[in-house]
Structures are given as C-alpha cells and as structure tokens.
C-alpha atoms as a PDB file:
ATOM      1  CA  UNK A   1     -43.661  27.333  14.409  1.00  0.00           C
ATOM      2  CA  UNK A   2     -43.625  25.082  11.577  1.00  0.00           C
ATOM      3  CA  UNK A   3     -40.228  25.111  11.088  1.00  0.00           C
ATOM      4  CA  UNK A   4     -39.224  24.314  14.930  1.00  0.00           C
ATOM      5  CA  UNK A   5     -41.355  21.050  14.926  1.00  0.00           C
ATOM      6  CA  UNK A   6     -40.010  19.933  11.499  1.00  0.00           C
ATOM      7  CA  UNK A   7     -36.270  21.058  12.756  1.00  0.00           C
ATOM      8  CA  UNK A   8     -36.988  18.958  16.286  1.00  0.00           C
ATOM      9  CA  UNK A   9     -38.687  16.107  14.273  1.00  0.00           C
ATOM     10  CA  UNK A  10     -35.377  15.987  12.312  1.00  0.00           C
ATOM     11  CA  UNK A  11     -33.271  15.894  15.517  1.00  0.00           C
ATOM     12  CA  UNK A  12     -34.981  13.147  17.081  1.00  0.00           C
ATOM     13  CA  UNK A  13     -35.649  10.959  14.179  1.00  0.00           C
ATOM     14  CA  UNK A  14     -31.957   9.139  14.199  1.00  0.00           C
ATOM     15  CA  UNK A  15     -31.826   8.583  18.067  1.00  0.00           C
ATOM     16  CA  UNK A  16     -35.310   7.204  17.444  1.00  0.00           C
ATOM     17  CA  UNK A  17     -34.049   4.774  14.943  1.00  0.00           C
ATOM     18  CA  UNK A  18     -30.755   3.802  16.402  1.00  0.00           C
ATOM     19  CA  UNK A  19     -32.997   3.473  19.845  1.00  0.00           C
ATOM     20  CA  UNK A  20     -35.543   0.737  17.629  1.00  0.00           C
ATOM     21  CA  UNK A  21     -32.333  -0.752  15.820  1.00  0.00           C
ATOM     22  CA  UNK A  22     -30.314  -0.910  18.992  1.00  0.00           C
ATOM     23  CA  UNK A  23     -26.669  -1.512  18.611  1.00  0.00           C
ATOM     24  CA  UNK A  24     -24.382  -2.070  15.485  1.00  0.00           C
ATOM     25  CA  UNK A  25     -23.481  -5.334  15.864  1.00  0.00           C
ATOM     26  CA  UNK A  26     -19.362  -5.586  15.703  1.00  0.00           C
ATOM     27  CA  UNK A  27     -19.854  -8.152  12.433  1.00  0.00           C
ATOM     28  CA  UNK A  28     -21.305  -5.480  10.714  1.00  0.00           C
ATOM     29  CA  UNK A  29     -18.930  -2.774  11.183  1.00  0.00           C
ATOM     30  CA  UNK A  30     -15.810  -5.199  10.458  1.00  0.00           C
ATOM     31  CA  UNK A  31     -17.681  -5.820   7.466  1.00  0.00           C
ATOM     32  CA  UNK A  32     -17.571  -2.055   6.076  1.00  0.00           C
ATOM     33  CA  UNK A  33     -14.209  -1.737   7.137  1.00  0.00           C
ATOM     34  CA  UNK A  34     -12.914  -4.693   5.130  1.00  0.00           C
ATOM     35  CA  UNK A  35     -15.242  -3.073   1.962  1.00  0.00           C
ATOM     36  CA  UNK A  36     -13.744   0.451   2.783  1.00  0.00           C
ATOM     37  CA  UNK A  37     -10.177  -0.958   2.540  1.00  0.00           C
ATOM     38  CA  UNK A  38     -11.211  -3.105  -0.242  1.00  0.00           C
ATOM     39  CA  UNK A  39     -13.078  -0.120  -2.572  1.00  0.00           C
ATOM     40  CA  UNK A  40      -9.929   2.043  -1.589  1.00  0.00           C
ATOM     41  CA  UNK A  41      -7.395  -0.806  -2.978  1.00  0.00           C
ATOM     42  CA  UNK A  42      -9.140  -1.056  -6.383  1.00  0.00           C
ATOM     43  CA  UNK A  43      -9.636   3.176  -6.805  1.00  0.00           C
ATOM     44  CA  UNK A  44      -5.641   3.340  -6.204  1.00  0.00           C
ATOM     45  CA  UNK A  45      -5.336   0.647  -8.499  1.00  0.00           C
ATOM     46  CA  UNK A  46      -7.713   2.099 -11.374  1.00  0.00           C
ATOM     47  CA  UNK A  47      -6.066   5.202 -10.734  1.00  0.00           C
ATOM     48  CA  UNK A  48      -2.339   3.888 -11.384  1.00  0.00           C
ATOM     49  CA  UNK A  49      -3.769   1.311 -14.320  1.00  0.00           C
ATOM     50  CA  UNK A  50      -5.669   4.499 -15.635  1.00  0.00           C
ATOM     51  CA  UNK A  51      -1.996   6.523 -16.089  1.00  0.00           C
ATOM     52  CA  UNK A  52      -0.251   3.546 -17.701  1.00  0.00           C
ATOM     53  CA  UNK A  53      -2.969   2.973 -19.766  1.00  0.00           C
ATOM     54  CA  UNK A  54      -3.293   6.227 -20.825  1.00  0.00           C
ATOM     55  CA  UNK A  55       0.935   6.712 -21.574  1.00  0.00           C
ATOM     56  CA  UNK A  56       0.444   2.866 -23.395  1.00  0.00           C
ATOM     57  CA  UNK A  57      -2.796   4.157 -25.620  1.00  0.00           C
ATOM     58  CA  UNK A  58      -0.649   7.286 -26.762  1.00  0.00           C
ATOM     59  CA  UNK A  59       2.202   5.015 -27.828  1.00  0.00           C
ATOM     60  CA  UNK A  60      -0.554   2.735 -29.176  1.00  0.00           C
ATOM     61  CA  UNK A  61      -2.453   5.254 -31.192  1.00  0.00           C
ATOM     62  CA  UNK A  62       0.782   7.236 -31.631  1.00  0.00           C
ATOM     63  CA  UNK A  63       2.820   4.273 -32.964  1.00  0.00           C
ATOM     64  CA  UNK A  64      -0.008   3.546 -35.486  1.00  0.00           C
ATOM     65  CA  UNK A  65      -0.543   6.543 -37.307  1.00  0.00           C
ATOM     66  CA  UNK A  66       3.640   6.971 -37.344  1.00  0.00           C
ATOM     67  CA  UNK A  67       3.717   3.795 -39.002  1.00  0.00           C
ATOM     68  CA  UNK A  68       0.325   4.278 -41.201  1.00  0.00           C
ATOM     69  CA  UNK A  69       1.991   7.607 -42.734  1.00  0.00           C
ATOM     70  CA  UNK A  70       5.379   6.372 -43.143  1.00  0.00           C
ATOM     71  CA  UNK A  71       6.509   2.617 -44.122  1.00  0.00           C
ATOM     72  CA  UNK A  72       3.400   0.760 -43.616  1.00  0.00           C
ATOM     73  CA  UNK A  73       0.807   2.761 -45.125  1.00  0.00           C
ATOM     74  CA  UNK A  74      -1.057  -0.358 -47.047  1.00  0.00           C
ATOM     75  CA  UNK A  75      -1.197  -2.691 -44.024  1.00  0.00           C
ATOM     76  CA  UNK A  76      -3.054  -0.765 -41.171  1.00  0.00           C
ATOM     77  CA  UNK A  77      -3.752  -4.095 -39.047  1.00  0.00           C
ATOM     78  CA  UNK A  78       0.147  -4.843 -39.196  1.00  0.00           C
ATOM     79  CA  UNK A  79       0.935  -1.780 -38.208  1.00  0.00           C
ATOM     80  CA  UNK A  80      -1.550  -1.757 -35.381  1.00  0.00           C
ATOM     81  CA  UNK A  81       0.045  -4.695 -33.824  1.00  0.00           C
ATOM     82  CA  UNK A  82       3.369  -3.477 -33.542  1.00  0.00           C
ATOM     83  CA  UNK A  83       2.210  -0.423 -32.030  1.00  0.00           C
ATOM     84  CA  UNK A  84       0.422  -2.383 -29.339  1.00  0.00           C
ATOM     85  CA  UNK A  85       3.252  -4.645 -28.799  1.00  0.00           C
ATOM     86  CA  UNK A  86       4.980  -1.761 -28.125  1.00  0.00           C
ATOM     87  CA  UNK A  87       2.209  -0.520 -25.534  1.00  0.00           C
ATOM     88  CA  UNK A  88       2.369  -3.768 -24.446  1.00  0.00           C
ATOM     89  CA  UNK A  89       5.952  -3.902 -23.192  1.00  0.00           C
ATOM     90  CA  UNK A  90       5.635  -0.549 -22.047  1.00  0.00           C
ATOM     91  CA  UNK A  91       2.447  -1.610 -19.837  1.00  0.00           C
ATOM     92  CA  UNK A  92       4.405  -4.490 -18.320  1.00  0.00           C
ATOM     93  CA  UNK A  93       6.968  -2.346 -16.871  1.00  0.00           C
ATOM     94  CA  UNK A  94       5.018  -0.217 -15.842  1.00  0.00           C
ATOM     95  CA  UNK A  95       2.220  -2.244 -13.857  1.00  0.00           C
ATOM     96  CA  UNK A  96       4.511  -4.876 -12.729  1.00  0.00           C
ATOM     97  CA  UNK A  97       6.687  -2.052 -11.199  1.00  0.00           C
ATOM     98  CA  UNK A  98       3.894   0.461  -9.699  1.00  0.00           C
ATOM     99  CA  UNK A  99       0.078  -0.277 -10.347  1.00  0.00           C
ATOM    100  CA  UNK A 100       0.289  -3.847  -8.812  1.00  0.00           C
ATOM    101  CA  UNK A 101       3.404  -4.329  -7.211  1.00  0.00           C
ATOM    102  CA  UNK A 102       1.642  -5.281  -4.326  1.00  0.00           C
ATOM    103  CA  UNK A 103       0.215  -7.905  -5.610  1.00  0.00           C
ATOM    104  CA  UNK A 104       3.048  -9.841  -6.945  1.00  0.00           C
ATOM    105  CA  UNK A 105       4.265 -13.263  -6.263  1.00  0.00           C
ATOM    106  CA  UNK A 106       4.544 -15.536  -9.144  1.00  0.00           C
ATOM    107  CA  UNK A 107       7.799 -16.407 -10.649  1.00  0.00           C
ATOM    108  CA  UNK A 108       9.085 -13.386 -13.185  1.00  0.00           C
ATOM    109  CA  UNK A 109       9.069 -16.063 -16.436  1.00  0.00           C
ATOM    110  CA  UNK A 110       5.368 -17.270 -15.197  1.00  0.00           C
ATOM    111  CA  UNK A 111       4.251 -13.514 -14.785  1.00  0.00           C
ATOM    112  CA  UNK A 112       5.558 -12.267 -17.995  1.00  0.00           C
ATOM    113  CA  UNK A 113       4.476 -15.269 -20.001  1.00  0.00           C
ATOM    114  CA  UNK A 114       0.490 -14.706 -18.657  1.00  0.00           C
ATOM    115  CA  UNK A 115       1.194 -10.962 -18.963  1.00  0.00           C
ATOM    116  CA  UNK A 116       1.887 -11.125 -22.716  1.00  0.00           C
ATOM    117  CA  UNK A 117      -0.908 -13.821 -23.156  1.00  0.00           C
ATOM    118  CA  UNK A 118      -3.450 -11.516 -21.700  1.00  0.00           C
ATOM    119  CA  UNK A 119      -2.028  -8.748 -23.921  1.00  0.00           C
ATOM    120  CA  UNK A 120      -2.222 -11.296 -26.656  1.00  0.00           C
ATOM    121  CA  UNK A 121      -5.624 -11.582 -26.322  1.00  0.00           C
ATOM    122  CA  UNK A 122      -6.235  -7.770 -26.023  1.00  0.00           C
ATOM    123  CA  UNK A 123      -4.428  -7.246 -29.321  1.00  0.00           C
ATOM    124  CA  UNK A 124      -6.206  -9.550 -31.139  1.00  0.00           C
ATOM    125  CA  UNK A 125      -9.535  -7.668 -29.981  1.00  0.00           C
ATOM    126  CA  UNK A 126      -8.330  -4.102 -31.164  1.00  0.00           C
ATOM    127  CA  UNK A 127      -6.910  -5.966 -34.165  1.00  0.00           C
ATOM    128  CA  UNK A 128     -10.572  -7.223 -35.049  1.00  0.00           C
ATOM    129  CA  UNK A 129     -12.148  -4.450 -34.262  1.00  0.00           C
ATOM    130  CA  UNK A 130     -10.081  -2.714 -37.161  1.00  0.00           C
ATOM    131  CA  UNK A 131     -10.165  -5.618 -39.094  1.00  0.00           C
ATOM    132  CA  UNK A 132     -14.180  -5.397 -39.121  1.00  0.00           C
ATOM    133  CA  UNK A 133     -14.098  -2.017 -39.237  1.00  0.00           C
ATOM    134  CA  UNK A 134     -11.657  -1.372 -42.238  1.00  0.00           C
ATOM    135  CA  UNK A 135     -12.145  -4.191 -44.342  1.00  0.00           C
ATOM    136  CA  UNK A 136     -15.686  -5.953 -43.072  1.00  0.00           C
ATOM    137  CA  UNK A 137     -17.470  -2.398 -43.116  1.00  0.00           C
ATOM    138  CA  UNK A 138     -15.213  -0.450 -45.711  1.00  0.00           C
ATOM    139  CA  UNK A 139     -14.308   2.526 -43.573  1.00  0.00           C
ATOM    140  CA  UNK A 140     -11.342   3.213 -44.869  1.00  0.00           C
ATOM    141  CA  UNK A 141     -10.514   6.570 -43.849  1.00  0.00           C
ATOM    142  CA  UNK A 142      -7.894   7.195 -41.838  1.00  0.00           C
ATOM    143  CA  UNK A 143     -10.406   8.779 -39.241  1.00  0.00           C
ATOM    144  CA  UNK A 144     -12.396   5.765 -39.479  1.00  0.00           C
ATOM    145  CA  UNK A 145      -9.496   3.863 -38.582  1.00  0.00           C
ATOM    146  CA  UNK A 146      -8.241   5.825 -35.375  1.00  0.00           C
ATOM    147  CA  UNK A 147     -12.236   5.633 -33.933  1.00  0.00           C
ATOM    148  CA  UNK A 148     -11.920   1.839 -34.610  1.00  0.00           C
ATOM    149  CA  UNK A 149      -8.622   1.450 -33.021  1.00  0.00           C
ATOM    150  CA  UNK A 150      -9.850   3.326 -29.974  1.00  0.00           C
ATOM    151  CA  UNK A 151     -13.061   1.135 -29.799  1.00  0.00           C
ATOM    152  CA  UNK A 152     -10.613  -2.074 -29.908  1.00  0.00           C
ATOM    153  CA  UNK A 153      -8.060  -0.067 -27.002  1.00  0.00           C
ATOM    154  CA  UNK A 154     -11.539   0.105 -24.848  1.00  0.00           C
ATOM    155  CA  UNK A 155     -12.646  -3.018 -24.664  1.00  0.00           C
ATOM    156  CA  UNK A 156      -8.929  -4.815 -24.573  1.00  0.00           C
ATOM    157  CA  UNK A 157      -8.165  -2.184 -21.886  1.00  0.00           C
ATOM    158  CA  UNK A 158     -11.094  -3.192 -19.621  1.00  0.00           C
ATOM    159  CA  UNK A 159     -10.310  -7.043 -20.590  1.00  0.00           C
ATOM    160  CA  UNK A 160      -6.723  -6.180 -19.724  1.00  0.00           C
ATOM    161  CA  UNK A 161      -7.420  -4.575 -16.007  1.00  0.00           C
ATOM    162  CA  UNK A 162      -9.827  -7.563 -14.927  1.00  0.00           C
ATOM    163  CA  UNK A 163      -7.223  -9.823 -15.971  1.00  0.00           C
ATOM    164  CA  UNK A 164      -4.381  -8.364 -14.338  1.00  0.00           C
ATOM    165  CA  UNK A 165      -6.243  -7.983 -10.960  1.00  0.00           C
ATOM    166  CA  UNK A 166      -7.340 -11.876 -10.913  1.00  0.00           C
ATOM    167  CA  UNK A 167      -5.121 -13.727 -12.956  1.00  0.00           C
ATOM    168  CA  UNK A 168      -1.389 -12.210 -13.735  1.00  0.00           C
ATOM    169  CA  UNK A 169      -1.004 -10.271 -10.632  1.00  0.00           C
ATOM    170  CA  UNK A 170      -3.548 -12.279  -8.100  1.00  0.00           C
ATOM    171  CA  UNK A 171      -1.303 -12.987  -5.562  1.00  0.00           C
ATOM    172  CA  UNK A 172      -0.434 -11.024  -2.453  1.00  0.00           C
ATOM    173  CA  UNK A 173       3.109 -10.672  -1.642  1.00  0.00           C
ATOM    174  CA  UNK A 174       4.941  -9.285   2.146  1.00  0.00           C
ATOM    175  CA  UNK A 175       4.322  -6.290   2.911  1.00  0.00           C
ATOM    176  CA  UNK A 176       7.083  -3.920   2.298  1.00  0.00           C
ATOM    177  CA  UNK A 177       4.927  -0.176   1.511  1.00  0.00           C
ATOM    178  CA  UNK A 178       1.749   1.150   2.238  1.00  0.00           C
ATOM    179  CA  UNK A 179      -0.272  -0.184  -0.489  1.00  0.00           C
ATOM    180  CA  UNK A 180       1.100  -3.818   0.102  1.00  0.00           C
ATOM    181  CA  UNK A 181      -0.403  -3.335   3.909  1.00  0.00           C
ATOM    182  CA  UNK A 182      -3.778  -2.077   2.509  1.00  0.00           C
ATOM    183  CA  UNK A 183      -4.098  -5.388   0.488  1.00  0.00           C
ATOM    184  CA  UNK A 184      -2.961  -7.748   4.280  1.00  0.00           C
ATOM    185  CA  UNK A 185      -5.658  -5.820   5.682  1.00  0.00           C
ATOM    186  CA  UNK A 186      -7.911  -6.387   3.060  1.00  0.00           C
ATOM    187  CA  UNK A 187      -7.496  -9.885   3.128  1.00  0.00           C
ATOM    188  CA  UNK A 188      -6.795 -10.192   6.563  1.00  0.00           C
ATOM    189  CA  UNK A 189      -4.262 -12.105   6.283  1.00  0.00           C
ATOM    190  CA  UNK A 190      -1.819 -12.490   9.253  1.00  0.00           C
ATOM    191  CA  UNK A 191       1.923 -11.496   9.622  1.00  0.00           C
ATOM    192  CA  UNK A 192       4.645 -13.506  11.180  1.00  0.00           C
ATOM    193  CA  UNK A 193       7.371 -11.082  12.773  1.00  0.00           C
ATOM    194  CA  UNK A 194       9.517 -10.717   9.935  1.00  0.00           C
ATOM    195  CA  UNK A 195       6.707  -9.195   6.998  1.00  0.00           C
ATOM    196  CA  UNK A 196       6.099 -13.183   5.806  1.00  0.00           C
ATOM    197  CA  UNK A 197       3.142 -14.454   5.536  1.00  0.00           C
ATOM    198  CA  UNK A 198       1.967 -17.105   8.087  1.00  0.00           C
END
C-alpha cells in the first residue's frame, strides 16, 4: 500500500511542477541548445587536441631520452627543447589540419607565427620545470628527469589548448564539413547562399 502511494506520488510530482512552473519559455530552451552545441564543439575538440597531444608528448618524451642516451647526454634542457620543437611542428600540422580546422581564418604566416609563439611559451615552461627540477632541486636521475618533463608537458599542454581555442585558431571560417557547421550554429552566425559569411 505503501509502495502504490509513493509510486503515484512519484508520477504526479513532475506534472505538478511543470503545472506551478507553467511553460518553458522559448529563450530558455534556445539557450540549452546553443550550450549543447557549444559543450559538444569543445568535447570533439579536446578529443582531437587529446590524440595530437598525446602522438606530440611521445615524440616529446621519446625525442628526449633518444637524445639524453646518445649525443647529448650532459645537456638535458638542450635536449629537451629540440624534442619539443619537434612536437611542436608535429602539433602544428596536425591541429591546423584536423583538431581546429574549423576554426581557421587568419593568414597562414600570421597563424604559424602565433602558433610557434604559443609553443614558445609552452617550451619555456617544460624547460623550467626541468631546469628547477634538475639543477634548482638536484634530481638528477634520469627518472627524476622524465617526471619533471611530464610535469612541464602538463601544464604547457593545458596553456597550449586554451591558447589555440582563443587566440591562434579563434576565428570561424565557411562552412565546408560538419564540424565547421557545429561552430555557425554555435555562434549563430548567418550564411549567405554560397557558405560565406554575411
């Protein structure tokens, strides 16, 4: 008996509350729509930055302990930075071409030159992070140095994705795929007949 009034109160307690809140106004709905769209956009994003990332850390990490057992075995924070320039000019490529090619619409030379300076500055944090970890703190091992570099690949790779998203790759180009429409809709930004923007 118990169980039937609990089971009806359950029933009736939304149609009781949509009765009291009456209808959802059309504002509102528009409103989750555009932050559905928009929460979608950034997951696909995260998702393609995530598998570049993760190909650029192993030629990062890779890179560095090639060149730490082989020719540069005395100079860890030199050999970290070639190994992330490397990364780095993988990365491009591969963003520019897939992760935010949506998003594109600066000139190639202004893209690439705020691309590199944004990898500049994520360099120099994994750099310092070594830096303070190998020679500021004396752990020295080589152990000690791969934990240090990965600390430094974090926080330059969350650095980097911000970046990208609002400052190399901020603008919003025609539509010409699926994932460029997502980001019209998003914005709501209007179409002339021919996929330019009005």
């Amino acid at each position: 008996m118990r169980n039937e009034v609990g089971h009806a109160a359950e029933n009736t307690l939304p149609e009781r509350a949509q009765a009291y809140a009456g209808p959802v106004p059309a504002a509102f709905t528009s409103l989750l729509d555009r932050l559905r769209v928009a929460i979608g956009l950034v997951y696909r994003e995260m998702i393609k930055f995530g598998v570049i990332g993760a190909i650029a850390f192993v030629i990062d990490l890779g890179g560095a302990n090639l060149l730490w057992h082989t020719v540069l075995q005395d100079k860890v924070t030199t050999a970290k930075v070639i190994s992330g320039a490397l990364a780095t000019l993988f990365a491009w490529v591969g963003n520019r071409a897939w992760t935010f090619r949506h998003r594109r619409n600066r000139a190639p030379l202004q893209e690439v030159v705020l691309f590199f300076a944004v990898n500049g500055v994520a360099l120099v944090i994994a750099a310092a992070v070594l830096a303070l970890s190998h020679y500021g703190l004396g752990f020295q091992s080589v152990l000690a140095d791969n934990v240090a570099t990965i600390v430094g690949i974090g926080i330059g790779t969350i650095f980097r994705f911000v970046a990208y998203r609002y400052i190399v790759f901020s603008g919003i180009t025609p539509p010409t795929d699926a994932a460029a429409e997502v980001v019209v809709k998003a914005a709501h930004l209007e179409l002339d007949e021919d996929g330019s923007l009005r």
